[in-house]
C-alpha atoms as a PDB file:
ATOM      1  CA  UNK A   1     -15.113  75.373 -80.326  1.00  0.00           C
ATOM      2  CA  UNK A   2     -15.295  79.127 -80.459  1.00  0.00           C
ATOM      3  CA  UNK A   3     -16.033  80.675 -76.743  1.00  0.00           C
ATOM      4  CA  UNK A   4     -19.421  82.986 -76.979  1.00  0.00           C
ATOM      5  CA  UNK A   5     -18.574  86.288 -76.295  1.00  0.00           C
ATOM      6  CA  UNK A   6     -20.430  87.344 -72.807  1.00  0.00           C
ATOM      7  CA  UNK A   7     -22.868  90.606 -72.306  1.00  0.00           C
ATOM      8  CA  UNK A   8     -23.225  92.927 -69.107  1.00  0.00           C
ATOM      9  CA  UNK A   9     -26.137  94.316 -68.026  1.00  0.00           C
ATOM     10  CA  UNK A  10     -26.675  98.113 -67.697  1.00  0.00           C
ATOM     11  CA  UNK A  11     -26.407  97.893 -64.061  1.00  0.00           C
ATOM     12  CA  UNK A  12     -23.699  95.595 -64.359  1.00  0.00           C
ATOM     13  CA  UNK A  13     -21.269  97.913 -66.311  1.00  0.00           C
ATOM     14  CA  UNK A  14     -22.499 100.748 -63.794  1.00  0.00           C
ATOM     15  CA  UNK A  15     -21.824  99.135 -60.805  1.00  0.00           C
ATOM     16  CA  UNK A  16     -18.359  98.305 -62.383  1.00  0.00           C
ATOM     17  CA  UNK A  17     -17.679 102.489 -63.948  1.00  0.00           C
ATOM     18  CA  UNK A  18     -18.506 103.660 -60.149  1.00  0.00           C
ATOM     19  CA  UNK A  19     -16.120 101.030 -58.209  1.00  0.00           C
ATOM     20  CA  UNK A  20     -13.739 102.540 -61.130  1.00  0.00           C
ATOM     21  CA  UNK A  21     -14.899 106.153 -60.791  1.00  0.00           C
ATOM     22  CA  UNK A  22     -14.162 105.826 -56.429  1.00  0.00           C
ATOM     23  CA  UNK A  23     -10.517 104.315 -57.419  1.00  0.00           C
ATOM     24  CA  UNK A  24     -10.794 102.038 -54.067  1.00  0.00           C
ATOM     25  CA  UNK A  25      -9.778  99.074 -56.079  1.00  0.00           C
ATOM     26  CA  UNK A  26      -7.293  99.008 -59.156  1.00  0.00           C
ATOM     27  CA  UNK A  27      -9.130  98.430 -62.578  1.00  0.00           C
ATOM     28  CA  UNK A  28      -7.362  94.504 -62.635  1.00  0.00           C
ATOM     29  CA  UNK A  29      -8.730  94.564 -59.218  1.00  0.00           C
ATOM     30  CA  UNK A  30     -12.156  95.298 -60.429  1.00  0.00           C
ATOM     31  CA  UNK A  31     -11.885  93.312 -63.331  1.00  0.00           C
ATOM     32  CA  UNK A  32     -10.872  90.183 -61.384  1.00  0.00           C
ATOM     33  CA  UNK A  33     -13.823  91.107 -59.419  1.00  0.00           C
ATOM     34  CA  UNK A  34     -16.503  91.209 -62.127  1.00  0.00           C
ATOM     35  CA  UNK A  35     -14.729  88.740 -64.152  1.00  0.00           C
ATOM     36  CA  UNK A  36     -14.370  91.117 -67.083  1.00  0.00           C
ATOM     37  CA  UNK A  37     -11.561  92.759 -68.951  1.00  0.00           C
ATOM     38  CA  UNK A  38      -9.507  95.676 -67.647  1.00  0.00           C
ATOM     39  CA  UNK A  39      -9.995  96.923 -71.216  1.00  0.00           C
ATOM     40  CA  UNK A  40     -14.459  97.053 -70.382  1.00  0.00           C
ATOM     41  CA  UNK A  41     -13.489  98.477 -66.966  1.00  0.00           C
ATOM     42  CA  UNK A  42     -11.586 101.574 -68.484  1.00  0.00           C
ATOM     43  CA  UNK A  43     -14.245 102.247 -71.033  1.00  0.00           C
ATOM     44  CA  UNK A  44     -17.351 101.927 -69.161  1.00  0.00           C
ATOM     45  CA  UNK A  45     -15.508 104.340 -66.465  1.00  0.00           C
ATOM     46  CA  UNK A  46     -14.947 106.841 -69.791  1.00  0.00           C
ATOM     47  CA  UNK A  47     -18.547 106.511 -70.771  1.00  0.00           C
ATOM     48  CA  UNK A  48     -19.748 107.341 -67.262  1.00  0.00           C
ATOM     49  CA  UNK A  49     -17.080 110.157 -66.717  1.00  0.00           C
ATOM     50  CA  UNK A  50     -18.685 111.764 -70.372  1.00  0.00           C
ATOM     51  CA  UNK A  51     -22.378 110.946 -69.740  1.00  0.00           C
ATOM     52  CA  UNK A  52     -21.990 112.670 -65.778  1.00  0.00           C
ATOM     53  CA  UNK A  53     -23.019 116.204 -67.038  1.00  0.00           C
ATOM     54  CA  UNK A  54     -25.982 115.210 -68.757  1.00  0.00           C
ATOM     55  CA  UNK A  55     -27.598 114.283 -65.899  1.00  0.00           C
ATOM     56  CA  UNK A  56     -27.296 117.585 -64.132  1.00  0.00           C
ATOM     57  CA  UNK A  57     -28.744 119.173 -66.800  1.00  0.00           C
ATOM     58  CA  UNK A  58     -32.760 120.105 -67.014  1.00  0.00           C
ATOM     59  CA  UNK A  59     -34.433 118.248 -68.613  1.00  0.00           C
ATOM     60  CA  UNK A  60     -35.634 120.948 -70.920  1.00  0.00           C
ATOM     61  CA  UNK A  61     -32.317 121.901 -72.342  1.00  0.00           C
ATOM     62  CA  UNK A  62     -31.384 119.139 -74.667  1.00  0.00           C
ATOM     63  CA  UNK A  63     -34.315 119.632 -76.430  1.00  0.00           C
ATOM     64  CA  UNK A  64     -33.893 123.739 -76.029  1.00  0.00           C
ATOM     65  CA  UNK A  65     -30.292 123.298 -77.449  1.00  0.00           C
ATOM     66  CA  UNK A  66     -31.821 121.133 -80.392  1.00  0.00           C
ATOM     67  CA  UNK A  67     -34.395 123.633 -81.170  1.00  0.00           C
ATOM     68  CA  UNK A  68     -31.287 126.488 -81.121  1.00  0.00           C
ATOM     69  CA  UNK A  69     -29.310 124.772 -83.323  1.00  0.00           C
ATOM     70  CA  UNK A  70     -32.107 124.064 -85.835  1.00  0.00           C
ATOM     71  CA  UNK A  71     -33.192 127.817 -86.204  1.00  0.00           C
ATOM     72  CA  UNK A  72     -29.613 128.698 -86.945  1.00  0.00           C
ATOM     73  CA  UNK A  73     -29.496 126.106 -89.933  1.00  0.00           C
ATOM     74  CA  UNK A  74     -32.476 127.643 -90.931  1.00  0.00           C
ATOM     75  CA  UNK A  75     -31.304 131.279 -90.801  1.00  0.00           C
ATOM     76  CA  UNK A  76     -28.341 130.241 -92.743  1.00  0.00           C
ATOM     77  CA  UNK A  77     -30.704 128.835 -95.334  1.00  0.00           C
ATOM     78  CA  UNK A  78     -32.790 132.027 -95.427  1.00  0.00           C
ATOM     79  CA  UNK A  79     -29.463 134.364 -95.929  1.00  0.00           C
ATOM     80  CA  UNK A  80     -28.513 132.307 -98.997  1.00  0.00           C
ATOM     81  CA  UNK A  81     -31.797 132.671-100.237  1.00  0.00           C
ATOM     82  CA  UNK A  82     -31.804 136.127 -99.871  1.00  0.00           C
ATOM     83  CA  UNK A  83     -28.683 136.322-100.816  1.00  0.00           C
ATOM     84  CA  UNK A  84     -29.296 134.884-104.454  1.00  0.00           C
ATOM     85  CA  UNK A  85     -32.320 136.707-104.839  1.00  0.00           C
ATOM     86  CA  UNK A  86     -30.291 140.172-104.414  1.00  0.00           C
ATOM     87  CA  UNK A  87     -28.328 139.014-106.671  1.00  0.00           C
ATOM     88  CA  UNK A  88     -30.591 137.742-109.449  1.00  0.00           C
ATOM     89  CA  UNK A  89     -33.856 140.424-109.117  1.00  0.00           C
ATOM     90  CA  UNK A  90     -33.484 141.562-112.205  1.00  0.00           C
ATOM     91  CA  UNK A  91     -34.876 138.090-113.453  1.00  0.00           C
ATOM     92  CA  UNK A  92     -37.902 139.004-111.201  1.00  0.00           C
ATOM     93  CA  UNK A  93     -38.359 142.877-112.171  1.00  0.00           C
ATOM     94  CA  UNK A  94     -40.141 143.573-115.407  1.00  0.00           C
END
């Protein structure tokens, strides 16, 4: 019979990335301690290690960068646009 494969809580693999992040322990250490794989300890350290800066951030700045990045799409629409229509106004001009 096939084992089912077991799920952590949030908190779980949080508790777990900060006993990594602190390095008091060694990851099998941890792992034996949480009864998971070294393997989960590593990654969930790696997700908290990426994830850190986004905290410190305002929260008015993720959607500030979104709103940047979306007018520059749109400027690069509007050049090629105006681009093409330079080219072609002689279709337009009687």
């Amino acid at each position: 019979m096939a084992r089912k494969r077991r799920t952590y809580s949030a908190s779980t693999k949080a508790r777990v990335a900060l006993e990594a992040i602190r390095e008091r322990k060694t990851v099998a250490q941890i792992a034996s301690q949480y009864k998971t794989g070294a393997t989960n300890v590593t990654k969930w350290k790696q997700v908290a290690v990426s994830r850190l800066p986004e905290l410190f951030q305002s929260p008015g700045a993720a959607d500030q960068d979104k709103l940047i990045d979306a007018l520059y799409e749109q400027i690069g629409r509007l050049q090629v646009e105006v681009a093409w229509l330079k080219k072609n106004e002689r279709l337009f001009v009687d």
